[in-house]
C-alpha atoms as a PDB file:
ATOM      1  CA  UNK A   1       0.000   0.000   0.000  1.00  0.00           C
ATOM      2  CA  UNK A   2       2.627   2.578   1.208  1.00  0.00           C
ATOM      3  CA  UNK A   3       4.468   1.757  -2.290  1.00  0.00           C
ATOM      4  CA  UNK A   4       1.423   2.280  -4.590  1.00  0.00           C
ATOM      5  CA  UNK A   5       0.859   5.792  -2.825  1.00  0.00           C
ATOM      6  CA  UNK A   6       4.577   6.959  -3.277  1.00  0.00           C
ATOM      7  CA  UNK A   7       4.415   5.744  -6.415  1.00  0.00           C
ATOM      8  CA  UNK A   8       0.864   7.655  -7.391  1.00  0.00           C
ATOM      9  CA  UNK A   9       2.709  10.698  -5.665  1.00  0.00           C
ATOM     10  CA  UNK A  10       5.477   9.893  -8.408  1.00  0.00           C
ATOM     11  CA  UNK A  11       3.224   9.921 -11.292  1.00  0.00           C
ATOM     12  CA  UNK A  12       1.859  13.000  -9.697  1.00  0.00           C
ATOM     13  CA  UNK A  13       4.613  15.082  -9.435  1.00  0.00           C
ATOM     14  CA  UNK A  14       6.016  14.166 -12.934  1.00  0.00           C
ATOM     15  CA  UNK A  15       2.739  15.085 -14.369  1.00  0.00           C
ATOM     16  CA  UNK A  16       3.044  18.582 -12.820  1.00  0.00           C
ATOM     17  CA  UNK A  17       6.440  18.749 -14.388  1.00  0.00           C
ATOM     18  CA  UNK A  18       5.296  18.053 -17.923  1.00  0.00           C
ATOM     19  CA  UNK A  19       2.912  20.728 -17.691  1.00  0.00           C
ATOM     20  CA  UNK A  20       5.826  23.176 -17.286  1.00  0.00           C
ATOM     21  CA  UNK A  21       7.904  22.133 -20.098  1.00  0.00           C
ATOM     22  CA  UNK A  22       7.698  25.287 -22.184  1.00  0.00           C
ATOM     23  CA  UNK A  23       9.662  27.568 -19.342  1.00  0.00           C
ATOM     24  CA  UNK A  24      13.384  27.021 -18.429  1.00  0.00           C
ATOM     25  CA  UNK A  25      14.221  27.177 -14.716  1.00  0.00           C
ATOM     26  CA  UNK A  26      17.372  28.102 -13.464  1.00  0.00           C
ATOM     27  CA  UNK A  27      18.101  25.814 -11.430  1.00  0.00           C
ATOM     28  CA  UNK A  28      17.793  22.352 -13.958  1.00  0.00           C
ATOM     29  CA  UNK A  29      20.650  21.691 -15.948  1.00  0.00           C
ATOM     30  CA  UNK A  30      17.927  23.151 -18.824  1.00  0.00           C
ATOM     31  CA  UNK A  31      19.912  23.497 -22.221  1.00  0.00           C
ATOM     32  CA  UNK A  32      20.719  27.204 -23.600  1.00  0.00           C
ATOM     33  CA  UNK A  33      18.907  29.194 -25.527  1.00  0.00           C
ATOM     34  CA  UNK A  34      18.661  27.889 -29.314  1.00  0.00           C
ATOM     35  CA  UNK A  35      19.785  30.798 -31.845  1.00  0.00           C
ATOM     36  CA  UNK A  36      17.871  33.076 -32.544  1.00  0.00           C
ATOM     37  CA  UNK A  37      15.962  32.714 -29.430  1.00  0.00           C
ATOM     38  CA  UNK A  38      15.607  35.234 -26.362  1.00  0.00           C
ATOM     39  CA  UNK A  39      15.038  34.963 -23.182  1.00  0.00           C
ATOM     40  CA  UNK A  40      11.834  36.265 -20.724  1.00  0.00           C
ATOM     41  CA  UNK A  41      11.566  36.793 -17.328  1.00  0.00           C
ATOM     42  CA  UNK A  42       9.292  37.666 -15.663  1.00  0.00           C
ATOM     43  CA  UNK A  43       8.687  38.521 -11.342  1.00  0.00           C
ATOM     44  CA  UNK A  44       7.784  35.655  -9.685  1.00  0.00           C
ATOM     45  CA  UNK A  45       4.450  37.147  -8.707  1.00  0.00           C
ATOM     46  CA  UNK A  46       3.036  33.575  -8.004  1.00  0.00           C
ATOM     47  CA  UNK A  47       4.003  29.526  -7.554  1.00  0.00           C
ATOM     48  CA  UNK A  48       6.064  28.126 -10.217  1.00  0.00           C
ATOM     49  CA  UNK A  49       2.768  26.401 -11.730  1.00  0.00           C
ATOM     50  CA  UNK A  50       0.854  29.713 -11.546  1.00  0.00           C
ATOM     51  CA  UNK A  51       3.654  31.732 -13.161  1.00  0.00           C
ATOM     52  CA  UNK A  52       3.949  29.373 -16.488  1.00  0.00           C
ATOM     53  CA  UNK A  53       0.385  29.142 -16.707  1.00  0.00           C
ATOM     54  CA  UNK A  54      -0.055  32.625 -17.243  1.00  0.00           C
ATOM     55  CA  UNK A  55       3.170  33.236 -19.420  1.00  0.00           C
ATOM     56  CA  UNK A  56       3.301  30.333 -21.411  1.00  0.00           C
ATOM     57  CA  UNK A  57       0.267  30.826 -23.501  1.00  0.00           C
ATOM     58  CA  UNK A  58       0.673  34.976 -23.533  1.00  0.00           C
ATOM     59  CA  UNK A  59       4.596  33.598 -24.658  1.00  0.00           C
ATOM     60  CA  UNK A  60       3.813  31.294 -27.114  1.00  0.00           C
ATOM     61  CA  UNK A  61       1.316  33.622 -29.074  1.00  0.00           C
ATOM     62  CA  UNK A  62       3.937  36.789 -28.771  1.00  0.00           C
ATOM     63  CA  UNK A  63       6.291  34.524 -30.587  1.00  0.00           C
ATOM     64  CA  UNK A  64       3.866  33.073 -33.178  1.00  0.00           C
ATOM     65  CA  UNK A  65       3.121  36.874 -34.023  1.00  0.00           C
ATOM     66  CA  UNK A  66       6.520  38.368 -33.879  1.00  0.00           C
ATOM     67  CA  UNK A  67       8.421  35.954 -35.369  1.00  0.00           C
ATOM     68  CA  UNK A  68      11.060  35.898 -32.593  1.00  0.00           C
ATOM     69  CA  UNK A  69      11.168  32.876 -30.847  1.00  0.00           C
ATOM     70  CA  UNK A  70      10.794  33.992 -27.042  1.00  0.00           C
ATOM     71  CA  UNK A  71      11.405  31.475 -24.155  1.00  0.00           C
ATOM     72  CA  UNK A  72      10.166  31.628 -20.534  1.00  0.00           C
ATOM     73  CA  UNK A  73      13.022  31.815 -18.187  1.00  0.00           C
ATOM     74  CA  UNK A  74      12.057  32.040 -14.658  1.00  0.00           C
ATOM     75  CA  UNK A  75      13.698  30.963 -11.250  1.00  0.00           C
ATOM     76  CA  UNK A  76      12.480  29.071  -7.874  1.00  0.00           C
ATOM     77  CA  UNK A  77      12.449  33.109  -6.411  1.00  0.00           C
ATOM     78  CA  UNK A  78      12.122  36.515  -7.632  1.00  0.00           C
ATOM     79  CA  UNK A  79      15.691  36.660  -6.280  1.00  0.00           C
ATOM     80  CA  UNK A  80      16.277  34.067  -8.511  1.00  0.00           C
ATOM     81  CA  UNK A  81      14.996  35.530 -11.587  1.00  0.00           C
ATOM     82  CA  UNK A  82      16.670  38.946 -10.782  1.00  0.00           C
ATOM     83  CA  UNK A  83      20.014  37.897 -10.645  1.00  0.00           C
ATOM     84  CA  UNK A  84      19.763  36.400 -14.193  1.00  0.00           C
ATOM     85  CA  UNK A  85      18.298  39.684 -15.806  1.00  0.00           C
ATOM     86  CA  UNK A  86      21.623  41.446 -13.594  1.00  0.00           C
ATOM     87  CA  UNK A  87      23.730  38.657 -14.759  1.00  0.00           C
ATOM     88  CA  UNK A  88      22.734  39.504 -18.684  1.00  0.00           C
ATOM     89  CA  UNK A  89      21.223  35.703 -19.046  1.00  0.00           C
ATOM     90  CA  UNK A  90      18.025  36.878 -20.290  1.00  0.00           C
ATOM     91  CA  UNK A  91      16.644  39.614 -22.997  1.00  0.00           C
ATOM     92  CA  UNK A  92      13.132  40.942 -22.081  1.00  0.00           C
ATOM     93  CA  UNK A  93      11.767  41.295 -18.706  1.00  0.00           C
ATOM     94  CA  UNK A  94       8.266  41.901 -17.029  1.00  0.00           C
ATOM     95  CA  UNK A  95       9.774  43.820 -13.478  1.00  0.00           C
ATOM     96  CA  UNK A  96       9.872  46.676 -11.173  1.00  0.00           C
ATOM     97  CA  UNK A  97      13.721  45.569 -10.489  1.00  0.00           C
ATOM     98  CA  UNK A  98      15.217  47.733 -12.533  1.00  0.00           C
ATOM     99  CA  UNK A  99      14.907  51.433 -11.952  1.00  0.00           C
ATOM    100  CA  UNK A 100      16.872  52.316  -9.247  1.00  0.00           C
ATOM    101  CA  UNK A 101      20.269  54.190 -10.241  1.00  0.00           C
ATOM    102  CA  UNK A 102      22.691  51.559 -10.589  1.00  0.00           C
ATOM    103  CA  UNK A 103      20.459  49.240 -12.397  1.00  0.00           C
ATOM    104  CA  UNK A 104      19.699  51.725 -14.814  1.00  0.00           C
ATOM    105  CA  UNK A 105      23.161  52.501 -15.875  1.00  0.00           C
ATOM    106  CA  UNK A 106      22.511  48.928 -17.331  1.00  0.00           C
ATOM    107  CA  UNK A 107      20.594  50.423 -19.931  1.00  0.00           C
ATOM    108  CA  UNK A 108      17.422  48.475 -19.796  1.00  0.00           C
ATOM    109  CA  UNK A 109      14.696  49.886 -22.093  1.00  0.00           C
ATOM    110  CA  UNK A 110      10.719  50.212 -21.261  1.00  0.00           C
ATOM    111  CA  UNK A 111       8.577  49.579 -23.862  1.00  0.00           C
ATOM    112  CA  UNK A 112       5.258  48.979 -22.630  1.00  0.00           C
ATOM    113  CA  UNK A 113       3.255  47.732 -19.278  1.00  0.00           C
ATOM    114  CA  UNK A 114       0.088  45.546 -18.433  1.00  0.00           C
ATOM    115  CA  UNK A 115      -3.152  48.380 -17.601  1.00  0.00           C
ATOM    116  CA  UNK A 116      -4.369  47.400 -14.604  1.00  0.00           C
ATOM    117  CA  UNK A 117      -6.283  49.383 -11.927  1.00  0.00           C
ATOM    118  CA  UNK A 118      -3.562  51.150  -9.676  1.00  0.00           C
ATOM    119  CA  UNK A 119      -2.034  48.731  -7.296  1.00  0.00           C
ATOM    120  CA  UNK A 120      -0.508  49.823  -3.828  1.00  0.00           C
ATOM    121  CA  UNK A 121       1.839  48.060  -1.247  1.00  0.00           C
ATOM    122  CA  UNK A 122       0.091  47.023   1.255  1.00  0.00           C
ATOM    123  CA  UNK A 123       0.398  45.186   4.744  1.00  0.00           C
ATOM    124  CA  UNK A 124      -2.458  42.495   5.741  1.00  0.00           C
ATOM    125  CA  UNK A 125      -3.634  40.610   7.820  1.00  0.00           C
ATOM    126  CA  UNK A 126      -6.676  37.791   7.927  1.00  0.00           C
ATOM    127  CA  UNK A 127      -9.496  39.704   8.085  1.00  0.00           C
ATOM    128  CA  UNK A 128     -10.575  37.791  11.621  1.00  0.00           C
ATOM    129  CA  UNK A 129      -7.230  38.415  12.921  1.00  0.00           C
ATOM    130  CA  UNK A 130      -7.050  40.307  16.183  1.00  0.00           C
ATOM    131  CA  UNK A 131      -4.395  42.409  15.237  1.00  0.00           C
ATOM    132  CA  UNK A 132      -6.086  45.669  14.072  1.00  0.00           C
ATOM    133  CA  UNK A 133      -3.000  48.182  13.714  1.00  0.00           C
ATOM    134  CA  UNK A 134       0.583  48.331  12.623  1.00  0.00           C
ATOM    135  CA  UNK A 135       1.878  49.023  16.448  1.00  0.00           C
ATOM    136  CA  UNK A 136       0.700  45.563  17.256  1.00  0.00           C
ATOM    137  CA  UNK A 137       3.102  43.768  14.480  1.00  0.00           C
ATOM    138  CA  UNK A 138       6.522  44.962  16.859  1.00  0.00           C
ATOM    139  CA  UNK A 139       8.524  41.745  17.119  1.00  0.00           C
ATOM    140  CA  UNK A 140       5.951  39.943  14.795  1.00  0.00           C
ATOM    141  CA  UNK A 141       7.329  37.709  12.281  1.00  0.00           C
ATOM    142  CA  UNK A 142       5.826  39.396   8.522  1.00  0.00           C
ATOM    143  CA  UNK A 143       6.015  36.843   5.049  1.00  0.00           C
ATOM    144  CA  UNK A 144       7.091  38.822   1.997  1.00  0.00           C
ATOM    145  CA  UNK A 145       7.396  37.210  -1.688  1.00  0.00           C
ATOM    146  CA  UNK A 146      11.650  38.078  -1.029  1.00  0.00           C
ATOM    147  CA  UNK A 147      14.077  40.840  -0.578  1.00  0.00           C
ATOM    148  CA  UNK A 148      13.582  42.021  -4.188  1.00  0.00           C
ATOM    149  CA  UNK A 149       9.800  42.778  -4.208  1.00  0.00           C
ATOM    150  CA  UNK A 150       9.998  45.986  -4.585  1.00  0.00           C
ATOM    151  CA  UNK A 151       5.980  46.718  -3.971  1.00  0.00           C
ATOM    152  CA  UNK A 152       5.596  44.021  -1.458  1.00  0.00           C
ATOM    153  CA  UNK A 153       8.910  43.937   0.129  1.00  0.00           C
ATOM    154  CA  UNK A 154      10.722  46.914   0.448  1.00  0.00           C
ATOM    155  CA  UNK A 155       7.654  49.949   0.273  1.00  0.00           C
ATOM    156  CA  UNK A 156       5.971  48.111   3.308  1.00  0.00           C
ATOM    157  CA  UNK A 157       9.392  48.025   4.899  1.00  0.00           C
ATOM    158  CA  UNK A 158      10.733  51.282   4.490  1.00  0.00           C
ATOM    159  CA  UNK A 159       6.887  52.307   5.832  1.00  0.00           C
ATOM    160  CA  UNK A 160       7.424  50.014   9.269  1.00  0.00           C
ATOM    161  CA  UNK A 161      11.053  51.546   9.452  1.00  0.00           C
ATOM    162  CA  UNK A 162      10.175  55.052   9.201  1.00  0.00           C
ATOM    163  CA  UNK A 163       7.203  54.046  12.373  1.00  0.00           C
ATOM    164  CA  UNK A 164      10.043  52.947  14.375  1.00  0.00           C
ATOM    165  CA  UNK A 165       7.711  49.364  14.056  1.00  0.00           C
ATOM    166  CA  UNK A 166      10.531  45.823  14.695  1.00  0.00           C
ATOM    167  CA  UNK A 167       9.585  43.001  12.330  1.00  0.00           C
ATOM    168  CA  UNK A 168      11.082  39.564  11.335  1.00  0.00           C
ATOM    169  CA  UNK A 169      11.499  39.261   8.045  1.00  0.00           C
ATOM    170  CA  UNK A 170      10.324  35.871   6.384  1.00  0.00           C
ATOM    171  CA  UNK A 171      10.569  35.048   2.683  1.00  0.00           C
ATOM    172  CA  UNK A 172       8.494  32.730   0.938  1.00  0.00           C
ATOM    173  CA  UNK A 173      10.515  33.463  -2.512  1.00  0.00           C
ATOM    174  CA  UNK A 174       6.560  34.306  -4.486  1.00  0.00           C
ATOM    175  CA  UNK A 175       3.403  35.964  -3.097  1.00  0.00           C
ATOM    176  CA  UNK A 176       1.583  32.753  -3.018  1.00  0.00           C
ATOM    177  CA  UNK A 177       4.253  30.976  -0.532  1.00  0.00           C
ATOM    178  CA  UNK A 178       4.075  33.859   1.646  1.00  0.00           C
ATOM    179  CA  UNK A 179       0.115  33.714   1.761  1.00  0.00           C
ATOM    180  CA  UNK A 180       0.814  30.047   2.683  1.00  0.00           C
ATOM    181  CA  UNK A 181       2.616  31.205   5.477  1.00  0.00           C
ATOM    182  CA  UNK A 182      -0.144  33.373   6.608  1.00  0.00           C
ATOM    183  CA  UNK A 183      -2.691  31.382   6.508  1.00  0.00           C
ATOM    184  CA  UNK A 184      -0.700  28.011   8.453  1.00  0.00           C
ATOM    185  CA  UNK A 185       0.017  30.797  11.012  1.00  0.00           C
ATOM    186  CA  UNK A 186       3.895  30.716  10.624  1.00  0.00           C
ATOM    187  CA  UNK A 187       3.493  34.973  10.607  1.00  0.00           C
ATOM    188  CA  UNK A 188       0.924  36.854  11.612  1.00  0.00           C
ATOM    189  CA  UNK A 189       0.945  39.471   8.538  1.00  0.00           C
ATOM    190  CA  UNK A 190       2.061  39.769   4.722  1.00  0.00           C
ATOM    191  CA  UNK A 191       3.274  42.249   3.408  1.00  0.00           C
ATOM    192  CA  UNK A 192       2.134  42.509  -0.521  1.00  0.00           C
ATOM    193  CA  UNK A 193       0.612  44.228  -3.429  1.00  0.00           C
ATOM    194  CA  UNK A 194      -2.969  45.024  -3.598  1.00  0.00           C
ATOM    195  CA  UNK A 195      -2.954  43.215  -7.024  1.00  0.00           C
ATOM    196  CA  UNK A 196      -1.744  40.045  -6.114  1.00  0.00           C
ATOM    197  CA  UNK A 197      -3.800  40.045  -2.116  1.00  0.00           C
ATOM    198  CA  UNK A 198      -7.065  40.490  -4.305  1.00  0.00           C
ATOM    199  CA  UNK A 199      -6.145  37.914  -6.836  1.00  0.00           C
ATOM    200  CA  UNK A 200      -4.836  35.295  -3.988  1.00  0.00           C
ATOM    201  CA  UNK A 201      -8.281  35.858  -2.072  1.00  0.00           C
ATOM    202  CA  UNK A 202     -10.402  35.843  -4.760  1.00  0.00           C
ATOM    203  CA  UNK A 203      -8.483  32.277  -5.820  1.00  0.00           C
ATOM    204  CA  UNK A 204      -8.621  30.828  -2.477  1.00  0.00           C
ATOM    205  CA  UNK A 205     -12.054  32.651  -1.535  1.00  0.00           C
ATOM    206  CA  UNK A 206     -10.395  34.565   1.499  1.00  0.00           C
ATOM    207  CA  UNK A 207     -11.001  37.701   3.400  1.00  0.00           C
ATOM    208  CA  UNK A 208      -8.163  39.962   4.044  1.00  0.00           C
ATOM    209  CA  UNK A 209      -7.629  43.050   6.606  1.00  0.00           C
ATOM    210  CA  UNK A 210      -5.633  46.143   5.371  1.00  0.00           C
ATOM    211  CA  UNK A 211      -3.452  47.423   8.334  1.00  0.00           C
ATOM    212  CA  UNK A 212      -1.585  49.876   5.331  1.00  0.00           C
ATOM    213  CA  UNK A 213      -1.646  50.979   2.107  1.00  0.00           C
ATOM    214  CA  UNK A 214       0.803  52.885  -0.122  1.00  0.00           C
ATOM    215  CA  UNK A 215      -0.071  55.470  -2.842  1.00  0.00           C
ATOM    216  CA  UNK A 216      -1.040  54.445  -6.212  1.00  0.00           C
ATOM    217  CA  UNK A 217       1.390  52.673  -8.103  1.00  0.00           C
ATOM    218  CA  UNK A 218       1.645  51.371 -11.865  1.00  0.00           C
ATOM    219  CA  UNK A 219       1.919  47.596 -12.669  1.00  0.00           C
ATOM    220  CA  UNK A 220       5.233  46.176 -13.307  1.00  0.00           C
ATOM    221  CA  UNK A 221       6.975  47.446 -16.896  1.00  0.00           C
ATOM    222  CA  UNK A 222       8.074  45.157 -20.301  1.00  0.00           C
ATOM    223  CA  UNK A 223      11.738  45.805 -20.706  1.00  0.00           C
ATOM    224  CA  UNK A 224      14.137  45.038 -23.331  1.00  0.00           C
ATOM    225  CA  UNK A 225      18.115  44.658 -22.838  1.00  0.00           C
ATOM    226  CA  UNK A 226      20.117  47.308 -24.220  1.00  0.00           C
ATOM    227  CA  UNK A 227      21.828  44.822 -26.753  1.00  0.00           C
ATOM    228  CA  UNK A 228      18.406  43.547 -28.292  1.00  0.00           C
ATOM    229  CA  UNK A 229      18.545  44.825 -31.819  1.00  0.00           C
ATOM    230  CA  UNK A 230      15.717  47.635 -32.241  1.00  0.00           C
ATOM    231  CA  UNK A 231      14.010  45.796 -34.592  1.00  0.00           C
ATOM    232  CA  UNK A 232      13.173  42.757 -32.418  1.00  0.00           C
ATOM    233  CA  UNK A 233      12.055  44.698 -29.357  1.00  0.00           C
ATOM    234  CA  UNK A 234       9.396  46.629 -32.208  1.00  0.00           C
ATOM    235  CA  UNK A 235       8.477  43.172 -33.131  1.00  0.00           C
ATOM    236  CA  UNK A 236       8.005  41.709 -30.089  1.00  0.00           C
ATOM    237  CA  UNK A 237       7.380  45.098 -28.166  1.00  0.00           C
ATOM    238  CA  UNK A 238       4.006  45.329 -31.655  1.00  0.00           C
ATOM    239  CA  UNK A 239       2.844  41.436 -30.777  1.00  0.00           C
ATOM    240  CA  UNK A 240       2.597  42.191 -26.758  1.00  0.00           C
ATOM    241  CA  UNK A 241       0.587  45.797 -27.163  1.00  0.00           C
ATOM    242  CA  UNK A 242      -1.780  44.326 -29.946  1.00  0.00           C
ATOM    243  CA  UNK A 243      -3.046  41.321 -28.172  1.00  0.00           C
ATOM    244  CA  UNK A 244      -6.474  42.730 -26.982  1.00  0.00           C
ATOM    245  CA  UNK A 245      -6.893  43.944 -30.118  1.00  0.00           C
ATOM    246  CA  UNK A 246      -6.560  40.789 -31.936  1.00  0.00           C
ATOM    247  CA  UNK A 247      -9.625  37.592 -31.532  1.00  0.00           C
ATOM    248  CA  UNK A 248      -7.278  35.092 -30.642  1.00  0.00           C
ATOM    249  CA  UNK A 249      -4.618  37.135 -28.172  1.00  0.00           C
ATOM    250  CA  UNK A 250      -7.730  38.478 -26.469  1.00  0.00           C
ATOM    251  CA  UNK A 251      -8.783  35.283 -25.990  1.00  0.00           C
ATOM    252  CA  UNK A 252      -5.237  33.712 -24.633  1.00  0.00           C
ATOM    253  CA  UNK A 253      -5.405  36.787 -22.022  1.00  0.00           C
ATOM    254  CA  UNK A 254      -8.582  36.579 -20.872  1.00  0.00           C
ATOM    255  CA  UNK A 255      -8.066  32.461 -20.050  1.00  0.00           C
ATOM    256  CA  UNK A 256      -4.495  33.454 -18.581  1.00  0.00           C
ATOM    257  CA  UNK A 257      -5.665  36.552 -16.586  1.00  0.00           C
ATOM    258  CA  UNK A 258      -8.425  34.199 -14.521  1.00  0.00           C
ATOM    259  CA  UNK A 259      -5.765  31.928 -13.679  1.00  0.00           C
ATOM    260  CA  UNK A 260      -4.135  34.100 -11.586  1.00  0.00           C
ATOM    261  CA  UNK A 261      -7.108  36.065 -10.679  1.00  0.00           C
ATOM    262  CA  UNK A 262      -6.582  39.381 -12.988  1.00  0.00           C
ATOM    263  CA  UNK A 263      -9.842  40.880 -15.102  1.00  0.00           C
ATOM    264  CA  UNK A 264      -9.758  40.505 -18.961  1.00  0.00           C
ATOM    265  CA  UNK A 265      -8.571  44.190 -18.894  1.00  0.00           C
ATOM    266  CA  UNK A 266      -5.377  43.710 -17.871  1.00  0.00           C
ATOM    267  CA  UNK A 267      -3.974  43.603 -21.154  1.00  0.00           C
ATOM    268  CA  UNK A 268      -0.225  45.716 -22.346  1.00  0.00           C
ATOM    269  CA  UNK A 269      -0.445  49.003 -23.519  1.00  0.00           C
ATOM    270  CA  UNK A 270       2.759  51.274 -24.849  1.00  0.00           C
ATOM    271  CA  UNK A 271       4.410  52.850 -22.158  1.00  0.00           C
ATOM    272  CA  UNK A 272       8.793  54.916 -22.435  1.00  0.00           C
ATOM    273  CA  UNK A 273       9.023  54.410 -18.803  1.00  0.00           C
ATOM    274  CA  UNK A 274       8.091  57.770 -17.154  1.00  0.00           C
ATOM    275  CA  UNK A 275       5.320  56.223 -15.560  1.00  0.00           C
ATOM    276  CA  UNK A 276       7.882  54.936 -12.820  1.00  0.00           C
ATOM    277  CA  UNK A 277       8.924  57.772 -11.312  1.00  0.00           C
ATOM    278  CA  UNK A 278       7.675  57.000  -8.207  1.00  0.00           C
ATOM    279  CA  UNK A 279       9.650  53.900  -8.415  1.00  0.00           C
ATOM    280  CA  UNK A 280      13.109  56.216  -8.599  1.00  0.00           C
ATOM    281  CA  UNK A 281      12.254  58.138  -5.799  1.00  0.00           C
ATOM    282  CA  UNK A 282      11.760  55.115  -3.846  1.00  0.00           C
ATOM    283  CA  UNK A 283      15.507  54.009  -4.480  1.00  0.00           C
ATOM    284  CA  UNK A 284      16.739  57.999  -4.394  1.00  0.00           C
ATOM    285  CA  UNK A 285      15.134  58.162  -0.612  1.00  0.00           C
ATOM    286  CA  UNK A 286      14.849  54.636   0.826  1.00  0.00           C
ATOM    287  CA  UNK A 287      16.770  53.710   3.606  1.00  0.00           C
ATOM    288  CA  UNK A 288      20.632  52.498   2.552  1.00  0.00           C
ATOM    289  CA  UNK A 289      19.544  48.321   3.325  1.00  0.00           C
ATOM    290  CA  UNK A 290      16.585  48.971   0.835  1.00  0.00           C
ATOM    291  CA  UNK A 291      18.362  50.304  -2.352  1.00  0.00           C
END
């Protein structure tokens, strides 16, 4: 008996693993990048599964469209990912990673970003939780996604710091591990986007309390290395902002989108990266263990 059930959990876990064939992750010996091929990476906003399921399709029709051959590149963390967009291992990015001054000097272009309604960093908590105010979270242990989320991580820190408010710091390496950790009661509080709090509870039909909440904020910017030939990113940059437009791409976002709990509005639009201003002051003015 205890054989047939490890070996059903087997079967299981390899069947999960097929489904995520189309993405590399970093840490399999995966093969590189055929010719002619470049890399995506996107923030882990969600669980490994989550995170293919909504790129994969969204990836597979930019390429089809474009005619450049783009392949999903993400790691276990957000940390993860990061370090191969810093360590040049990838060529277009979906991230908020990039714009503080040194990061910049790497020449990263913007050339467009998913419309969404204006998303804030927030801190939570359940919403029958009898902690009612950020004073009661000294000592606390908080989850965050890791020490790269910029909107969940470090605005909700920088917010506690400047209250004089203690925390413990625990990273789940996505949003979705960290909710995990809320709701086992391993912490007592997240610390998150509003985005990705209302797609988690409408997923997992949960009610959440809002101890803080940042100003508005736009969603997360497509990027493009600064040694991607210009006439890729306008390929690629034409098949991402016209997929709402077109039958079938507003079709692949609207089925993606309600997998990780987004409306069929959230599709790209054109953006040259001035929306993120707020985003440079952030680095310009954070405290020194946030930059």
């Amino acid at each position: 008996m205890a054989a047939r059930s490890m070996n059903r959990r087997l079967a299981q876990a390899l069947t999960a693993l097929s489904l995520l064939a189309p993405a590399t992750f970093g840490w399999a010996q995966s093969p590189p990048a055929e010719p002619n091929t470049y890399r995506f990476s996107p923030v882990n906003q969600y669980g490994i599964n989550l995170t293919a399921a909504y790129w994969n399709p969204i990836i597979a029709y930019v390429s089809e469209k474009s005619g450049i051959k783009l392949q999903l590149k993400i790691g276990r963390t957000s940390a993860d990912t990061t370090a191969y967009v810093l360590a040049q291992e990838v060529e277009f990015v979906f991230s908020n990673h990039l714009f503080s001054p040194e990061r910049e000097k790497l020449g990263w272009k913007v050339f467009g970003r998913r419309l969404t309604p204006p998303l804030h960093a927030q801190i939570v908590v359940p919403a029958d939780s009898p902690i009612t105010e950020l004073a009661q979270l000294q000592g606390k242990d908080i989850a965050f996604p890791g020490p790269e989320a910029l909107v969940a991580y470090k605005f909700p820190t920088a917010h506690l710091m400047s209250k004089k408010i203690e925390v413990k710091s625990v990273f789940g390496g996505n949003m979705d591990a960290a909710f995990v950790q809320l709701g086992s009661g391993k912490v007592v509080a997240v610390g998150t986007n509003s985005q990705l709090a209302e797609g988690y509870a409408r997923r997992e039909n949960k009610k959440l309390r809002v101890l803080w909440s940042s100003p508005p904020l736009y969603d997360l910017a497509l990027m493009s290395a600064a040694g991607v030939p210009d006439k890729v990113t306008k390929a690629v940059a034409q098949a991402f902002l016209g997929m709402h437009q077109d039958p079938k791409g507003r079709d692949i976002l609207q089925k993606a989108s309600e997998q990780v709990g987004l409306t069929a509005e959230a599709y790209f639009i054109q953006s040259d990266g001035s929306e993120y201003g707020t985003y440079r002051d952030f680095y310009r003015n954070a405290p020194a263990s946030l930059r």
